[in-house]
Protein backbone atom coordinates (compact mmCIF):
# COMPACT_ATOMS: atom_id res chain seq x y z
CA UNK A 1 -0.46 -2.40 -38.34
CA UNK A 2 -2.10 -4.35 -41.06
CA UNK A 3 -5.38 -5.03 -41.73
CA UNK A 4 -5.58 -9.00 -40.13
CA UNK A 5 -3.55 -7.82 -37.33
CA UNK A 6 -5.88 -5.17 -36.43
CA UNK A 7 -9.00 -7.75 -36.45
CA UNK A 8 -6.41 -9.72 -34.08
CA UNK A 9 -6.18 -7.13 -32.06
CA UNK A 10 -9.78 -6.36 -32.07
CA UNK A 11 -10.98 -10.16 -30.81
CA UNK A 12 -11.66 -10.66 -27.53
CA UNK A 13 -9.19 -13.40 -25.95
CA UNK A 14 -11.48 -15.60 -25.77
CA UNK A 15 -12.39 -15.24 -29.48
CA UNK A 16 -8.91 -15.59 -30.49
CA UNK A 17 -8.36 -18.94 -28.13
CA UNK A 18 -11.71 -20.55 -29.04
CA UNK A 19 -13.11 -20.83 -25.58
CA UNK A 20 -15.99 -19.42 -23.98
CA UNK A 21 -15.48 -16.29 -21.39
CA UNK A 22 -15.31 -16.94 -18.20
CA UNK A 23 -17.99 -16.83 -15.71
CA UNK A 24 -17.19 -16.78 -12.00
CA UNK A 25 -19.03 -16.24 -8.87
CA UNK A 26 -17.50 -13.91 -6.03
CA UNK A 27 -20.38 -14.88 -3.37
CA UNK A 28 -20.75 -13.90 0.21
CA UNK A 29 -18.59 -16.77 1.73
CA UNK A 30 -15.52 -15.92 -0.15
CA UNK A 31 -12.52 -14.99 1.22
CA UNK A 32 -11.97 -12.14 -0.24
CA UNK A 33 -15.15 -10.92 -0.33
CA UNK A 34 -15.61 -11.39 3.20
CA UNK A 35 -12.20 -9.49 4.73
CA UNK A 36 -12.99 -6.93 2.40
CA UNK A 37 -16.74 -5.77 2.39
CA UNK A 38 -17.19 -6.92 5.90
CA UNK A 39 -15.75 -4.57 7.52
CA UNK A 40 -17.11 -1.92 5.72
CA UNK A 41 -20.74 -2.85 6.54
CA UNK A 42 -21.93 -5.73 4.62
CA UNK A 43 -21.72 -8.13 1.81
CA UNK A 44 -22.79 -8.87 -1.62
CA UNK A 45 -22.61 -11.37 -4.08
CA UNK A 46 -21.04 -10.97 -7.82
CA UNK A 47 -21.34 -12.68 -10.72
CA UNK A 48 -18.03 -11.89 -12.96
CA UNK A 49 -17.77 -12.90 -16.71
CA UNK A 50 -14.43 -12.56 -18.07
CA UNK A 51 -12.51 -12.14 -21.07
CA UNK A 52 -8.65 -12.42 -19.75
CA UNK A 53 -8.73 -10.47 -16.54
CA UNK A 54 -11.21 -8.33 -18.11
CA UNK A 55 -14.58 -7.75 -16.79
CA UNK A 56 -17.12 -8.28 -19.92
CA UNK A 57 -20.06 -8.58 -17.52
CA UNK A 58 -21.35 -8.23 -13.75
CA UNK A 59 -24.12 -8.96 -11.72
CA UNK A 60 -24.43 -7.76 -8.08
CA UNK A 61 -26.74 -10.00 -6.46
CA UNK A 62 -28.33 -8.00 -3.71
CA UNK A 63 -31.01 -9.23 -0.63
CA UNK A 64 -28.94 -11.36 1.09
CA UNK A 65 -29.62 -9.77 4.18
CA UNK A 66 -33.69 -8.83 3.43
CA UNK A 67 -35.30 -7.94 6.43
CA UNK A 68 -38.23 -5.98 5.10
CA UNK A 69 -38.27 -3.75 8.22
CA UNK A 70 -40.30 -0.70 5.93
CA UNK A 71 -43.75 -3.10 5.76
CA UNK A 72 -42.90 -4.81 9.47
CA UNK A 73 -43.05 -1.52 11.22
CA UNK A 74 -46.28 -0.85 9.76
CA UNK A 75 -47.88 -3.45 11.81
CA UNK A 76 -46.07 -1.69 15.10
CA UNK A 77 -45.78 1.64 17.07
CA UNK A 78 -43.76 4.33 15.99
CA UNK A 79 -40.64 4.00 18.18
CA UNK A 80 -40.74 0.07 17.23
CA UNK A 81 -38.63 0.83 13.80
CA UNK A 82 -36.12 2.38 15.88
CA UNK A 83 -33.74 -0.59 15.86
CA UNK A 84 -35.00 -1.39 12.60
CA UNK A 85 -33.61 2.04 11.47
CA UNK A 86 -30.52 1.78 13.38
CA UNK A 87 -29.44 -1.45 11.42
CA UNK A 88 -29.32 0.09 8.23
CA UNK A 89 -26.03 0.89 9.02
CA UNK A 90 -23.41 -0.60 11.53
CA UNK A 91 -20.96 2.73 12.40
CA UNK A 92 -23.58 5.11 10.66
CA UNK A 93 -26.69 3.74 12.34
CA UNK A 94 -26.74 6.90 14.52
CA UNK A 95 -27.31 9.04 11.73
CA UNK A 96 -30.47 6.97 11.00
CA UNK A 97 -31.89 6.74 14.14
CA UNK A 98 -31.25 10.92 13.62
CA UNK A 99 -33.07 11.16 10.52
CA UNK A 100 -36.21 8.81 11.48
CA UNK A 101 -36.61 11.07 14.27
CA UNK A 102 -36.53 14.16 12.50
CA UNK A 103 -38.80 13.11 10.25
CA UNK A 104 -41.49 12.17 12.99
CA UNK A 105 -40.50 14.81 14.94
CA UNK A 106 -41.51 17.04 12.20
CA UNK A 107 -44.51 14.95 11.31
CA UNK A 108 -45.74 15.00 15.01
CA UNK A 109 -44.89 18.61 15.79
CA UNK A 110 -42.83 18.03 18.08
CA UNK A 111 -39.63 20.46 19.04
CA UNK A 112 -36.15 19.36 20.54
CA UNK A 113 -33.65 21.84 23.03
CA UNK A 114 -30.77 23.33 21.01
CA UNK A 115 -28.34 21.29 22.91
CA UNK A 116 -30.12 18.67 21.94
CA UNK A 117 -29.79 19.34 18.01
CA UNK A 118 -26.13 20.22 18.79
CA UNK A 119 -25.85 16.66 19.84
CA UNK A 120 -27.22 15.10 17.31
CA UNK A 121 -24.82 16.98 14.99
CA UNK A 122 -21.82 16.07 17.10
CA UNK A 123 -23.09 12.41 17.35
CA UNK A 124 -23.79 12.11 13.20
CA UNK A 125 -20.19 13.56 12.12
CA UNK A 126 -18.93 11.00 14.69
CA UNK A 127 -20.70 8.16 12.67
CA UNK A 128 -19.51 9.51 9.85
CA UNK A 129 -15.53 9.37 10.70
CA UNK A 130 -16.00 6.16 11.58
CA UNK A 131 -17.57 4.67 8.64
CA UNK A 132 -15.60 6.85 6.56
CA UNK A 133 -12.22 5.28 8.00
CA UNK A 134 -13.73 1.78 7.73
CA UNK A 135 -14.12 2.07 4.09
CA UNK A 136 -10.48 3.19 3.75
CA UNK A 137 -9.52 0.08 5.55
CA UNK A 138 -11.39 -2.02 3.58
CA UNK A 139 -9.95 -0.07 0.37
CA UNK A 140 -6.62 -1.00 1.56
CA UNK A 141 -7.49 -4.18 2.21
CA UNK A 142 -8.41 -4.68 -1.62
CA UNK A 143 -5.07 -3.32 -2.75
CA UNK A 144 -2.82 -4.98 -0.85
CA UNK A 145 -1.76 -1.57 1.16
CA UNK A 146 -0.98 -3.85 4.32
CA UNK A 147 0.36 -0.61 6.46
CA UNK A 148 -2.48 1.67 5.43
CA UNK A 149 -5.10 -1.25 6.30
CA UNK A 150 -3.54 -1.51 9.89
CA UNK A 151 -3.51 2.31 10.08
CA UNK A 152 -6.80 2.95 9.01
CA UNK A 153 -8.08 0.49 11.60
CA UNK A 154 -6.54 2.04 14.37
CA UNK A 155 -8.01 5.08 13.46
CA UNK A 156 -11.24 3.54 12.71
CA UNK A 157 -11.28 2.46 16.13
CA UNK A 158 -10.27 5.65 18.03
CA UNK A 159 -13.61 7.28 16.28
CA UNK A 160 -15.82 4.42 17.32
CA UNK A 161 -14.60 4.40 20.92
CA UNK A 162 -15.45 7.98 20.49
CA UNK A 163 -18.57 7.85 19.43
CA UNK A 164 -19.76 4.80 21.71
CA UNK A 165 -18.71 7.45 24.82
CA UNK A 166 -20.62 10.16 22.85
CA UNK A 167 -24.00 8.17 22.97
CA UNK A 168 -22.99 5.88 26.19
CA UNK A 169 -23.14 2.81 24.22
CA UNK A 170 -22.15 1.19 20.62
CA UNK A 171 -23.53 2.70 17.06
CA UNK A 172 -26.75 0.37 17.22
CA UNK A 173 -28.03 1.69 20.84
CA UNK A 174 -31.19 3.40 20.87
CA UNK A 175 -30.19 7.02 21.72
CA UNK A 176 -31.88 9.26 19.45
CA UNK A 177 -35.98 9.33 20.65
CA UNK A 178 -38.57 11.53 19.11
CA UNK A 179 -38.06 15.04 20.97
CA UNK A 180 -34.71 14.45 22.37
CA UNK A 181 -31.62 12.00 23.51
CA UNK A 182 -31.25 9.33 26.05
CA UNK A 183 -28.27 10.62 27.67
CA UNK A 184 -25.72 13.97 27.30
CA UNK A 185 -22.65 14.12 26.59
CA UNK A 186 -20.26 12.41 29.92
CA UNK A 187 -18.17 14.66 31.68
CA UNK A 188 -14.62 15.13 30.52
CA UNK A 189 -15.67 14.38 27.38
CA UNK A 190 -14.13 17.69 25.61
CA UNK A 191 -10.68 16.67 26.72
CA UNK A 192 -11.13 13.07 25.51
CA UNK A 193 -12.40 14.89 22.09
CA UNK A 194 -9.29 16.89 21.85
CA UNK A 195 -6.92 14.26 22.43
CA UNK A 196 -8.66 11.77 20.29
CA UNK A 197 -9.42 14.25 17.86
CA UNK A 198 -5.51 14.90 17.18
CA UNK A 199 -4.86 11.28 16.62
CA UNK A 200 -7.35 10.30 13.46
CA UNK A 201 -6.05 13.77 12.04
CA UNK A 202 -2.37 12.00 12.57
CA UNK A 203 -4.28 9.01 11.28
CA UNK A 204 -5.26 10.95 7.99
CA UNK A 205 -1.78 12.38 7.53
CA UNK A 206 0.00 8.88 7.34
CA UNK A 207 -3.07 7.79 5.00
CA UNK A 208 -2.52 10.76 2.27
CA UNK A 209 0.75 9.79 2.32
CA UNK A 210 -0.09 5.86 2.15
CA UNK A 211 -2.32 5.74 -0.09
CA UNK A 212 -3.04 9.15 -1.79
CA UNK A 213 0.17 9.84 -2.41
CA UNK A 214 2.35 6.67 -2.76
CA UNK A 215 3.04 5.56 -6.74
CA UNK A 216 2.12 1.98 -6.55
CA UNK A 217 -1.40 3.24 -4.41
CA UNK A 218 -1.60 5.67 -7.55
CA UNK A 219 -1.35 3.52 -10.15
CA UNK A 220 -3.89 1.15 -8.54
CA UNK A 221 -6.84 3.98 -8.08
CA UNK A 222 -6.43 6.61 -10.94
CA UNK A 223 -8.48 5.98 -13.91
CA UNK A 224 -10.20 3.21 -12.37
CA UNK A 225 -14.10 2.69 -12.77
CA UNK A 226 -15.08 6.23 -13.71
CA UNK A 227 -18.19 7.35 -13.51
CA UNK A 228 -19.02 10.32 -15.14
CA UNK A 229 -21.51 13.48 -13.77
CA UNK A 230 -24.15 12.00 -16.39
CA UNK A 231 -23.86 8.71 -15.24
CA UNK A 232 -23.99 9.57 -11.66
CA UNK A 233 -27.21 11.71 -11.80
CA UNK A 234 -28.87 8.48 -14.24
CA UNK A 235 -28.04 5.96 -11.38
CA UNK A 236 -29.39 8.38 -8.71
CA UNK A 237 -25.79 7.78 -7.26
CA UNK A 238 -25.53 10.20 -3.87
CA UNK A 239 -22.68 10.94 -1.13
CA UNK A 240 -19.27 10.98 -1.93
CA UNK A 241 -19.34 8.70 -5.11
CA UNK A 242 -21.17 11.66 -6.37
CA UNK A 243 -19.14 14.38 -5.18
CA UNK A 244 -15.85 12.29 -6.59
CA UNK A 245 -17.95 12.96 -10.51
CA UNK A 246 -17.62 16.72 -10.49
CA UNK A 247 -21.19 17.06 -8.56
CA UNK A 248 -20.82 19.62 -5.55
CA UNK A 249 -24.49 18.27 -4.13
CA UNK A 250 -24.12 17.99 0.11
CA UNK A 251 -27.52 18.11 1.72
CA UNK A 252 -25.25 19.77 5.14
CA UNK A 253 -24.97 22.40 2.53
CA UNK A 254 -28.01 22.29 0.37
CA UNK A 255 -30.66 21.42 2.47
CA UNK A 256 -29.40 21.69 6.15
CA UNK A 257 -30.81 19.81 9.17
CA UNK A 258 -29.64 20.10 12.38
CA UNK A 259 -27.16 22.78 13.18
CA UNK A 260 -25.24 22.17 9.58
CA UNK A 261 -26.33 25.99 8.73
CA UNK A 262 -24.37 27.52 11.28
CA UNK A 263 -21.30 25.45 10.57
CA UNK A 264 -18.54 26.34 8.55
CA UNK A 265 -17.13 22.98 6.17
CA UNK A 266 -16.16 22.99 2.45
CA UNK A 267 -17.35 20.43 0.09
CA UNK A 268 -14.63 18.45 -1.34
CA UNK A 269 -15.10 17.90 -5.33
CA UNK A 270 -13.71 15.38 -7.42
CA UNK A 271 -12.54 16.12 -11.32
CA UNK A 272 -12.27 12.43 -12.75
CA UNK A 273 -14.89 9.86 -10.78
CA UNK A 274 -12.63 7.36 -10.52
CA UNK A 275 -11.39 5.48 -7.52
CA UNK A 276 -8.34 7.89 -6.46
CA UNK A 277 -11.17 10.68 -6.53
CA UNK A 278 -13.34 8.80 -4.19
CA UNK A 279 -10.65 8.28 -2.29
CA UNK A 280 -9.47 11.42 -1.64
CA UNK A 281 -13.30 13.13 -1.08
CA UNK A 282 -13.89 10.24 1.87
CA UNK A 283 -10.31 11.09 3.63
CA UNK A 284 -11.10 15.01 3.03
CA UNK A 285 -14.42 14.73 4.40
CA UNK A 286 -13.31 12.47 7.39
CA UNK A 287 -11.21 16.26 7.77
CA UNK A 288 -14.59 18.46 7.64
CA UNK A 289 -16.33 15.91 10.25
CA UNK A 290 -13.23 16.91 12.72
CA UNK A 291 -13.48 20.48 11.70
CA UNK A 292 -17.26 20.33 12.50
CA UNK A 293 -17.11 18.33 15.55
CA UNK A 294 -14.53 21.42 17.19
CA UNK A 295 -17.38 23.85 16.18
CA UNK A 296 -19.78 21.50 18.16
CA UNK A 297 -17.63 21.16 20.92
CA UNK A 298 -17.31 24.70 21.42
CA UNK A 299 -20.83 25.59 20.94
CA UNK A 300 -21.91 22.78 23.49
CA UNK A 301 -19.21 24.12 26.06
CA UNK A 302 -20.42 27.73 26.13
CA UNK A 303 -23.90 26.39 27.02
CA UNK A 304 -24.65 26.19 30.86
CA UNK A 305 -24.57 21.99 31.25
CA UNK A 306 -27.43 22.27 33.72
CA UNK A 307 -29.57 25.32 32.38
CA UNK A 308 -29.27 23.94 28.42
CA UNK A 309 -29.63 20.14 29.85
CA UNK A 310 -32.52 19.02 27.80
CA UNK A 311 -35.21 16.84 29.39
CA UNK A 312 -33.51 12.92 28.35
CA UNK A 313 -36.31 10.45 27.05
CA UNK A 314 -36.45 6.63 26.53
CA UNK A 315 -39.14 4.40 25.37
CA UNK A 316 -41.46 4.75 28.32
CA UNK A 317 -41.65 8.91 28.11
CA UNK A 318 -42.36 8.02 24.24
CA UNK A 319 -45.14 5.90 24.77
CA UNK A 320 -47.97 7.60 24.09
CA UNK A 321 -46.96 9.69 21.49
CA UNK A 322 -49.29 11.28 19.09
CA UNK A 323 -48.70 11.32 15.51
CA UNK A 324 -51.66 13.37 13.64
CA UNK A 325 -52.62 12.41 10.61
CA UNK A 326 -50.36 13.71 7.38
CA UNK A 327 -47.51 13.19 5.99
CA UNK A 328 -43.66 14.04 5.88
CA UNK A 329 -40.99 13.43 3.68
CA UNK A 330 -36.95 14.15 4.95
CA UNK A 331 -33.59 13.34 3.87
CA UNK A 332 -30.46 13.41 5.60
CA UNK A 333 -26.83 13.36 4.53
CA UNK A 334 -25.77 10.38 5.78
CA UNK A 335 -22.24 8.77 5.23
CA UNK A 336 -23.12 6.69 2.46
CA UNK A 337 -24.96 9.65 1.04
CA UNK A 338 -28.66 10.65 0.86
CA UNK A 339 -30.67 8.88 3.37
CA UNK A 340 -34.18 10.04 3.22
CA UNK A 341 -37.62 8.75 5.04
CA UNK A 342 -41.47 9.29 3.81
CA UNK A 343 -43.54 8.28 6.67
CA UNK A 344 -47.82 8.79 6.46
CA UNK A 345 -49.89 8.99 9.50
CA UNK A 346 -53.53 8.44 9.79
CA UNK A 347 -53.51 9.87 13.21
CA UNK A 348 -53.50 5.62 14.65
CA UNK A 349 -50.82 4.43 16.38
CA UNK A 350 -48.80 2.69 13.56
CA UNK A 351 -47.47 4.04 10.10
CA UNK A 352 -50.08 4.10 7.30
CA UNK A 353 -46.62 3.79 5.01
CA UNK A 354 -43.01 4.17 6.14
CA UNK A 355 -40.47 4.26 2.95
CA UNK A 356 -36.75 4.26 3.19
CA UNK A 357 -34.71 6.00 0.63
CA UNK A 358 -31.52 4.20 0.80
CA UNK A 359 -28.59 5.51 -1.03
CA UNK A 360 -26.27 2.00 -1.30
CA UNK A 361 -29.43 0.64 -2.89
CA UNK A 362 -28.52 3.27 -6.08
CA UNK A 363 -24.96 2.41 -5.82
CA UNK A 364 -25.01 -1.25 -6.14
CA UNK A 365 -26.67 -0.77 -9.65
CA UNK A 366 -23.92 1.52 -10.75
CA UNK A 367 -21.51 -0.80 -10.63
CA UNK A 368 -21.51 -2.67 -13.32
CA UNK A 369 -21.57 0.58 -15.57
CA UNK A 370 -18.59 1.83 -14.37
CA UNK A 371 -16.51 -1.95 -14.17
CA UNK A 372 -16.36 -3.09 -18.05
CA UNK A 373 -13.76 -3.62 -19.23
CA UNK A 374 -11.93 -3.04 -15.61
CA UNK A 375 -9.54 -5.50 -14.61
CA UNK A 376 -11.23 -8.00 -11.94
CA UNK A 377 -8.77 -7.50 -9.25
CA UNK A 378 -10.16 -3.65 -9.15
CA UNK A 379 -13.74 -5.31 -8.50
CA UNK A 380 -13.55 -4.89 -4.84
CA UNK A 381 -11.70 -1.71 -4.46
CA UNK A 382 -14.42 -0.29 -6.29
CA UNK A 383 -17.41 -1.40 -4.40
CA UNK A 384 -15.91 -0.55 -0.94
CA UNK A 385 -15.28 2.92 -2.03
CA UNK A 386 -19.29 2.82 -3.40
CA UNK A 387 -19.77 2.15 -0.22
CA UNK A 388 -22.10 -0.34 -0.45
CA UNK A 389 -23.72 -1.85 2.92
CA UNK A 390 -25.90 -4.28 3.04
CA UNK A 391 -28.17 -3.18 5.08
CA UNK A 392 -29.30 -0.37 3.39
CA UNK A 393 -29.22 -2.61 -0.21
CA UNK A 394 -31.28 -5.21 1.30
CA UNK A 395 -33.43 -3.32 3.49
């Protein structure tokens, strides 16, 4: 190629035409935006300049949905941020509600019945198949995989109805207190878990073929929006986004809570960062959350119902409770990655300082990092498998 065509080459289309890039606006209300991110816990806006189809520049305008719960529940008792906590998330609120309680649990001294943590355990790996199989929906919902999307909803719903007869109620119920649960686990439950159980794994057999294995699926993910293990640790990026860059970090693993040490899972590890390795670690680990759940399932079933029946608590049996003065910091592995709380007591009936550590919060300003120079129509695929939820950007 000579010289001048080179410098051709080289010019942006834009350059070559004469025109200004393009700037366009991908906000809340649009249609796309909407069917996709929606169902996968949120929404966001983005401002897109473009060269071509080529993303030259991005914005993603975040607070949409600003509640400010962190300095509200200052001003309030304890158990008040409960439903605060739980709406960080829609499917994965549980696990919140889980590691709030832990944290004041911790912070107050107080102790929980091993059924009780088994529970919890159970409840989060619940949450976590179904927000899991949301964002595959809403991944196939950005490509176009029409099947896959209807698939991965059915699925989705099968682990919600799950988990709403787990905690007697849907994701955003109050049912983790401080010391213990509102309600156990209904009878006939292990039967339901079996049979429901053998369905999302059916569910994650037609999506590996779908999507993880189907060319035109393929072509769309691989080498899309890499981010690399440097990268990834710059933008503080946690959860499976992480684990897709090479980074085996899993605080079940690492830095268990609940029963997590005495469960046997594998950590699945991505080689390229790109959107088929994000993929592929959120279907694997929607495998480990089954795997996990069986070991709960046992464990709860060899425990007398009646003798391990932990006393149940509510609001009114939480009333009064003490919180010392001090301070405690905890994070839990939540489905969007690591969800963390620092809470300070002064020994008064309200938090001195409550702080949220919220992972989609990192992942919204990785974004545009990994997009130049992508092609717009991968915008979207890419930011539901960053799983990014408003909630937890906004806050």
């Amino acid at each position: 190629m000579s010289a001048p065509s080179e410098a051709l080459a080289s010019r942006t289309l834009s350059d070559r035409l004469g025109i200004r890039p393009a700037i366009v606006e991908l906000g809340p209300t649009h249609p796309s935006v909407r069917r996709v991110l929606a169902g996968a816990g949120g929404t966001a806006s983005f401002l897109v300049t473009l060269d071509d189809d080529r993303i030259e520049a991005l914005e993603v305008e975040i607070g949409l949905g600003h509640r400010g719960f962190e300095k509200e529940v200052e001003s309030r008792p304890w158990l008040e941020a409960l439903p605060y906590v739980a709406r960080l998330g829609y499917a994965s609120g549980p696990i919140a509600q889980v590691a709030y309680c832990l944290a004041l649990e911790r912070l107050a001294g107080l102790a929980v019945a091993e059924r009780t943590t088994w529970q919890r355990t159970l409840v989060c790996e619940l949450a976590r198949a179904t927000d899991h199989l949301a964002r595959v929906a809403a991944l196939a919902t950005a490509i176009g995989a029409s099947r896959a999307e209807r698939i991965a909803q059915e699925g989705e719903l099968v682990a919600a109805a799950l988990l709403e007869a787990s905690i007697g109620g849907g994701p955003l119920r109050t049912w983790s207190w401080p010391g213990g649960v509102a309600s156990d686990l209904p009878f006939g439950f292990d039967e339901r878990w079996q049979a429901d159980r053998a369905r999302i794994a059916r569910t994650l057999d037609a999506l590996t073929l779908l999507l993880l294995e189907h060319p035109s699926a393929v072509q769309r993910l691989v080498d899309v929006a890499p981010l690399s293990a440097a990268d990834a640790r710059a933008f503080a990026v946690t959860g499976p986004a992480l684990r897709a860059a090479g980074i085996a970090r899993d605080l079940r693993r690492d830095a268990p809570q609940l029963a997590y040490a005495a469960l046997e899972f594998e950590v699945p590890v991505g080689t390229r960062g790109d959107d088929y390795d994000r993929l592929a670690v959120v279907v694997e680990e929607i495998r480990q959350s089954l795997r996990m759940g069986d070991q709960c399932i046992e464990r709860l079933a060899a425990m007398d119902r009646e003798a391990a029946r932990p006393p149940l608590v509510d609001g009114e049996s939480c009333a009064r409770l003490f919180v010392a003065a001090g301070e405690v910091e905890l994070a839990l592995e939540s489905a969007t990655g690591e969800l963390g709380f620092y809470l300070v007591s002064d020994g008064g009936p309200t938090p001195r300082r409550l702080r949220c550590r919220a992972p989609s919060f990192f992942h919204a300003q990785a974004l545009p990092a990994v997009l130049v120079g992508a092609r717009l129509d991968d915008l979207l695929p890419t930011a539901a498998l960053f799983h990014l939820v408003s909630g937890e950007c906004d806050r």
